[in-house]
Protein backbone atom coordinates (compact mmCIF):
# COMPACT_ATOMS: atom_id res chain seq x y z
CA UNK A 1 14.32 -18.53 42.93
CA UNK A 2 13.17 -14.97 44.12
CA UNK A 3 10.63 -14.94 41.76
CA UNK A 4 7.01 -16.22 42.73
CA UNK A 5 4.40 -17.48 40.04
CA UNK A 6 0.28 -16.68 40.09
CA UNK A 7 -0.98 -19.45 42.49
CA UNK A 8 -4.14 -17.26 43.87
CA UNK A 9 -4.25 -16.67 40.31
CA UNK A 10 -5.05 -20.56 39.15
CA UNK A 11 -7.71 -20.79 42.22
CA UNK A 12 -9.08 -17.13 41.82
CA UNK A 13 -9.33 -17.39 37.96
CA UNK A 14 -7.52 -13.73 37.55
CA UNK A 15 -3.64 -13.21 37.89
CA UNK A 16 -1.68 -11.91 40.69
CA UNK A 17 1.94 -11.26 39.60
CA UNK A 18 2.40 -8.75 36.44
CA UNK A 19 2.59 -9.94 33.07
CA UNK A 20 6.06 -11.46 32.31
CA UNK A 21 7.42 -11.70 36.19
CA UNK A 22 7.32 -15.42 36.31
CA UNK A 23 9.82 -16.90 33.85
CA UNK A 24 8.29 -20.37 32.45
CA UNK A 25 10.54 -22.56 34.38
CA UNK A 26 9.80 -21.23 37.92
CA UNK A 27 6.57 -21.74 37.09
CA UNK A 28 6.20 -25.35 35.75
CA UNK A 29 8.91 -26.03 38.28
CA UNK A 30 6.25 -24.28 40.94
CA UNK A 31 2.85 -26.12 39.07
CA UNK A 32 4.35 -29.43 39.17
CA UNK A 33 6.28 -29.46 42.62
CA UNK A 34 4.25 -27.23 44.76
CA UNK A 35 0.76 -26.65 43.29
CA UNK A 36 -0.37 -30.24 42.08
CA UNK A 37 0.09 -32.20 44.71
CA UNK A 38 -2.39 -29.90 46.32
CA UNK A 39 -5.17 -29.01 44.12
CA UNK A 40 -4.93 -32.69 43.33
CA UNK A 41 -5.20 -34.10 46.45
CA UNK A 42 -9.34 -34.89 47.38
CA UNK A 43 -8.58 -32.34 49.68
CA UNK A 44 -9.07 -29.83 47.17
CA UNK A 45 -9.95 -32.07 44.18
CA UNK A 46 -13.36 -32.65 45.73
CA UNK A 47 -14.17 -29.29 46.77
CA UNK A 48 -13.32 -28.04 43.34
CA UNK A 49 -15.98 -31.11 41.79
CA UNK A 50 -18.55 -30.81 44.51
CA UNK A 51 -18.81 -26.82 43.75
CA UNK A 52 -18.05 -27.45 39.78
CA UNK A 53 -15.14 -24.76 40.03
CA UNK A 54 -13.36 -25.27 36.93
CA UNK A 55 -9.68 -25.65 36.29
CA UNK A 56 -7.31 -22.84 34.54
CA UNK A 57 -7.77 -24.96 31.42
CA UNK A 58 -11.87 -24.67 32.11
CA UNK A 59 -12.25 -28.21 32.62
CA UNK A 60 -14.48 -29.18 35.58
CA UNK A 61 -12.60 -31.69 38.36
CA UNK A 62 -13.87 -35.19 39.49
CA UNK A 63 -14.68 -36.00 42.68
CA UNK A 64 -12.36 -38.78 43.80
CA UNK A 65 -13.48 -41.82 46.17
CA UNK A 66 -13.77 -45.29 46.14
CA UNK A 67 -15.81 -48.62 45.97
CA UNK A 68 -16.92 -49.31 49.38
CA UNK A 69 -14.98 -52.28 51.04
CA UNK A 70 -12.65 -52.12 48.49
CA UNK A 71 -9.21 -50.32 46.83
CA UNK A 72 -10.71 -49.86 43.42
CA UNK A 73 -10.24 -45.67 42.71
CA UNK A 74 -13.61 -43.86 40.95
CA UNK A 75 -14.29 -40.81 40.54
CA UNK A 76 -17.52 -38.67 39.99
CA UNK A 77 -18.79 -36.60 37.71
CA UNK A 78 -22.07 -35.06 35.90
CA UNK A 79 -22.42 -36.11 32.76
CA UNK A 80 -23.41 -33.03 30.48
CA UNK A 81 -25.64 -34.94 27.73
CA UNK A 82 -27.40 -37.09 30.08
CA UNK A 83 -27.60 -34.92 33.31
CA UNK A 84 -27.23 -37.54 35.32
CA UNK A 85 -24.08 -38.16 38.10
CA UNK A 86 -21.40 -40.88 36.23
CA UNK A 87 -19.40 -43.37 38.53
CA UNK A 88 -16.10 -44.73 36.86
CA UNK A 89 -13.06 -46.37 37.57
CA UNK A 90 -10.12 -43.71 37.50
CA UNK A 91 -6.79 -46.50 37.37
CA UNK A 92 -6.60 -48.34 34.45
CA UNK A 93 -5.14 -51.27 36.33
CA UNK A 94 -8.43 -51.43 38.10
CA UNK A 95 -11.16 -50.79 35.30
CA UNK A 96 -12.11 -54.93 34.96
CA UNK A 97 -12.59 -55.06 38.65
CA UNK A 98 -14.49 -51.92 38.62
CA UNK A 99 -16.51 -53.43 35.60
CA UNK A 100 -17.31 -56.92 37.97
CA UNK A 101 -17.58 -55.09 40.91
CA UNK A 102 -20.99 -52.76 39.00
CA UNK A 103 -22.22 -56.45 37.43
CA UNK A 104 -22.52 -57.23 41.58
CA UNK A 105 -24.03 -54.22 41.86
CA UNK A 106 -26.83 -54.71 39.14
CA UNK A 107 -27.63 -58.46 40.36
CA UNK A 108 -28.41 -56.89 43.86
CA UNK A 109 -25.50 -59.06 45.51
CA UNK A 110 -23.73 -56.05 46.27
CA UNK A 111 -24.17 -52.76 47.66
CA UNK A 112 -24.06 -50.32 45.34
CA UNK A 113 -22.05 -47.88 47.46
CA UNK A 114 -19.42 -45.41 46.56
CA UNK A 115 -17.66 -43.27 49.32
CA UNK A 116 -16.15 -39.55 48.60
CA UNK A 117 -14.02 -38.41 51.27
CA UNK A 118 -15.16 -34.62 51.85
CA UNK A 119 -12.86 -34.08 54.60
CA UNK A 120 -9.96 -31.60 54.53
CA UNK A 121 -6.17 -33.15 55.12
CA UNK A 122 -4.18 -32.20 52.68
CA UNK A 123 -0.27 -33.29 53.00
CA UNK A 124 1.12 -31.14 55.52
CA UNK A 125 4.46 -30.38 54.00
CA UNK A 126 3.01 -29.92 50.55
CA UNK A 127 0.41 -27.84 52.16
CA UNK A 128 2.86 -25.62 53.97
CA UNK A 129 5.12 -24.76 50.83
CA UNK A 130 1.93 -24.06 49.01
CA UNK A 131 0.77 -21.46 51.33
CA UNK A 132 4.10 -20.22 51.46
CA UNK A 133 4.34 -19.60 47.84
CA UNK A 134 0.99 -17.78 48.06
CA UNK A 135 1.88 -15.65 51.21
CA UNK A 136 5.00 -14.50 49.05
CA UNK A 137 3.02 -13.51 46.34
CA UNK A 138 0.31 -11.95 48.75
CA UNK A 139 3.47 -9.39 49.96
CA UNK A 140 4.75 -8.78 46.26
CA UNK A 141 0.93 -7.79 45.17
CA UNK A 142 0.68 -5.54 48.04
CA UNK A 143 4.34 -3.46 48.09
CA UNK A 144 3.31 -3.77 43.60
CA UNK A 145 0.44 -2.20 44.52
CA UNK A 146 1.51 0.68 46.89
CA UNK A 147 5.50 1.15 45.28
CA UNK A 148 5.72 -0.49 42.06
CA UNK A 149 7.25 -3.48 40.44
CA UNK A 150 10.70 -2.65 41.01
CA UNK A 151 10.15 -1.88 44.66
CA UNK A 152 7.93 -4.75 45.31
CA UNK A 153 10.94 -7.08 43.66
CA UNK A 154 13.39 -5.27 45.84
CA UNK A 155 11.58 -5.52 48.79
CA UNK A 156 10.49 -9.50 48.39
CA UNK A 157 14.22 -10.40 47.79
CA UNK A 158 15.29 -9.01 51.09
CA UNK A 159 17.03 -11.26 53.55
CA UNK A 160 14.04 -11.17 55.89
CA UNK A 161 12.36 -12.94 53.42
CA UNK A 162 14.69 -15.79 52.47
CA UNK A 163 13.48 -18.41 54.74
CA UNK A 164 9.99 -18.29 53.37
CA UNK A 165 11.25 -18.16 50.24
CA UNK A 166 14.05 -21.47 50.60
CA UNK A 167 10.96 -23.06 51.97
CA UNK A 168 8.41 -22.90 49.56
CA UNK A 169 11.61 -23.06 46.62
CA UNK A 170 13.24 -25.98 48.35
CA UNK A 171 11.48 -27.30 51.50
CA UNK A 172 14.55 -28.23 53.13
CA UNK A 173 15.81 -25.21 55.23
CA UNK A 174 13.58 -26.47 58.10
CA UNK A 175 12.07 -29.63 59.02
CA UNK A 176 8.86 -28.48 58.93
CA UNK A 177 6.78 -24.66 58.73
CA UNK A 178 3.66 -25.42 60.59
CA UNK A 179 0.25 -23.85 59.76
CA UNK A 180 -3.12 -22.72 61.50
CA UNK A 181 -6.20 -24.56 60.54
CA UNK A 182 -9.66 -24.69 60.99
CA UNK A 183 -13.01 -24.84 59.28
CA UNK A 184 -14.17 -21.58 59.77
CA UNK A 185 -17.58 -21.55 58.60
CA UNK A 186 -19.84 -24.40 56.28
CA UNK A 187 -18.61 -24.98 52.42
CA UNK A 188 -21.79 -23.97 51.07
CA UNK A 189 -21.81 -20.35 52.66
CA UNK A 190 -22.97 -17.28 50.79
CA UNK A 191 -21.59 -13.67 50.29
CA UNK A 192 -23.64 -10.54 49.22
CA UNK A 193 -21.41 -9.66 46.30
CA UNK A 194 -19.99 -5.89 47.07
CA UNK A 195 -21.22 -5.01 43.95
CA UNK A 196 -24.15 -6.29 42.58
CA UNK A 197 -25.95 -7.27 46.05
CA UNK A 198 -26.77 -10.74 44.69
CA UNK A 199 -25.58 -14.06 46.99
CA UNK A 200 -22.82 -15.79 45.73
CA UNK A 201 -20.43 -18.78 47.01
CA UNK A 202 -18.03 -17.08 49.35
CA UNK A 203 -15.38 -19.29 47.46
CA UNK A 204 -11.94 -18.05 47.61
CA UNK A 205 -10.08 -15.44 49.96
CA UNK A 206 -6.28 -14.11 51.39
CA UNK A 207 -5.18 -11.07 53.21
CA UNK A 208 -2.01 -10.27 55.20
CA UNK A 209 -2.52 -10.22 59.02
CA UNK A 210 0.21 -8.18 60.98
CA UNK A 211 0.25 -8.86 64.60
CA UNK A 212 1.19 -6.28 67.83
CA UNK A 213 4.24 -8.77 68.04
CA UNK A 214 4.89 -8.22 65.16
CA UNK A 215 4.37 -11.29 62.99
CA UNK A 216 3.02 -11.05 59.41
CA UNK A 217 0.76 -14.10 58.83
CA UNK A 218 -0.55 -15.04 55.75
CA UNK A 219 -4.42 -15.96 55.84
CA UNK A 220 -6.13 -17.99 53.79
CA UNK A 221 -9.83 -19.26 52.96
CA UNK A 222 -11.00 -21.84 50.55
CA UNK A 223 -14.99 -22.67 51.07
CA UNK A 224 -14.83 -21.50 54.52
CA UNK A 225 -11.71 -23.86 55.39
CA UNK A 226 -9.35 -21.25 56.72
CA UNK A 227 -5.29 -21.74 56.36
CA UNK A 228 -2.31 -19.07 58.23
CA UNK A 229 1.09 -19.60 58.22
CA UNK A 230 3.74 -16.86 59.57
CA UNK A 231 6.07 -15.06 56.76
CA UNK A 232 8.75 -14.32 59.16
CA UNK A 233 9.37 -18.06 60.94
CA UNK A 234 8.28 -21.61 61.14
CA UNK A 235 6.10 -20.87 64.15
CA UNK A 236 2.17 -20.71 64.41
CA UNK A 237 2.30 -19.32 68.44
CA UNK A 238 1.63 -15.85 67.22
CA UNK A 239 -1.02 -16.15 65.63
CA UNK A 240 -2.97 -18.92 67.92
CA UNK A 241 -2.38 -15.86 70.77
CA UNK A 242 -3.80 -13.43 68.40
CA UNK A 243 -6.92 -15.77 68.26
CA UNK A 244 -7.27 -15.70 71.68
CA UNK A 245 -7.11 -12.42 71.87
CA UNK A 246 -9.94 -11.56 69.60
CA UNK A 247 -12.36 -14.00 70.54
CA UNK A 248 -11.12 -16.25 67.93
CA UNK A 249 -12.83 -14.37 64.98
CA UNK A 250 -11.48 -14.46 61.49
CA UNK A 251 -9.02 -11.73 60.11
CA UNK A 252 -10.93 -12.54 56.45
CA UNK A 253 -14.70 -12.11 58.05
CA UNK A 254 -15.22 -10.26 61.67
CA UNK A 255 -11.99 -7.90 60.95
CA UNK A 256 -13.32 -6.80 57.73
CA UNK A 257 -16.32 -5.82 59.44
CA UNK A 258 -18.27 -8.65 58.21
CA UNK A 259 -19.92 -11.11 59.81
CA UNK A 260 -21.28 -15.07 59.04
């Protein structure tokens, strides 16, 4: 349980943890229980389709909505031979009415009207032990990076880090782990790429956020939606006074010496 699988690796497209950290159990157990219910949830899901940001198995996402007035599930997606945008029912169980409901549609007595909910709410305890997960990695990358493996290992299975770690293992030590969150800046913003200059989707970020307190919060960005949860406790406090004490600027964007 004190060993953390590659989540910034499935949404970054590049591993985290060394080769041969993770055992395989951890990390279905992880993929299953922690990750899915997140990166399948439209919260994600329809970020993922709307940018065409492909899945660890290359595979573009969906978007996921529904037929307006109705329960019937579709999804969206571009179809690559025609290049046109394909509506179809995602639940078997609902594919006839689906079928009648785009009959309606073609005979003008209904609307032809799909909705895709682009807002951002994932479910807040999944959420929480996802970001957890991730934070713990974040701190094993760093002490890897500055100590080693074997200090990094050491260091992560300390006792200061076994809440964090019971939470995003178990999700039962507390009865929740709140988390900061706010849409930081539009989904469609650019970066100029360190590199080669050229603007590119700003996409995905992290970074580790130590406080004057001191708390270590965990900071995350996905499309400009920004995520923070503490390492040390299941309390956001810190970091909300931290906000207000910098003007409410982003540890990912104005600290960096950036800017949007």
């Amino acid at each position: 349980e004190h060993i953390i699988p590659e989540s910034l690796g499935n949404l970054s497209g590049r591993h985290v943890l060394p080769k041969g950290i993770v055992c395989d159990p951890c990390n279905n157990y992880f993929s299953h229980s922690v990750e899915a219910p997140i990166l399948s949830h439209t919260s994600f899901q329809n970020i993922r389709g709307k940018f065409q940001i492909p899945t660890k198995r290359r595979k573009i996402p969906f978007v996921k909505g529904y037929a307006n007035g109705t329960d019937v599930e579709v999804g969206m997606r571009l179809d690559k031979k025609s290049g046109r945008l394909e509506v179809f029912s995602t639940k078997d169980s609902q594919k006839s009415e689906f079928e009648r409901l785009r009959r309606l549609d073609a005979l003008f007595i209904r609307k032809n009207v799909y909705v895709f909910p682009m807002d951002v709410r994932p479910p807040q305890k999944e959420m929480s032990r996802f970001l957890a997960k991730m934070a713990l990695e974040a701190i094993f990358a760093r002490f890897d990076l500055g100590s080693g493996t074997e200090s990094a290992l050491e260091m992560i299975s300390t006792d200061h880090y076994d809440n964090i770690r019971k939470w995003a293992r178990y999700g039962n030590n507390f009865d929740d782990w709140p988390y900061h969150y706010r849409a930081y800046f539009p989904e469609d913003t650019l970066m100029e790429h360190p590199e080669t200059g050229k603007w590119v989707q700003f996409g995905f970020g992290y970074d580790l956020l130590l406080t004057d307190h001191p708390e270590t919060f965990f900071i995350f960005s996905y499309h400009g939606h920004e995520f923070a949860i503490n390492l040390g406790g299941p309390s956001i406090k810190g970091y909300e006074k931290w906000l207000a004490e910098n003007n409410y600027v982003s540890a990912l964007v104005e600290k960096k010496g950036s800017y949007v």
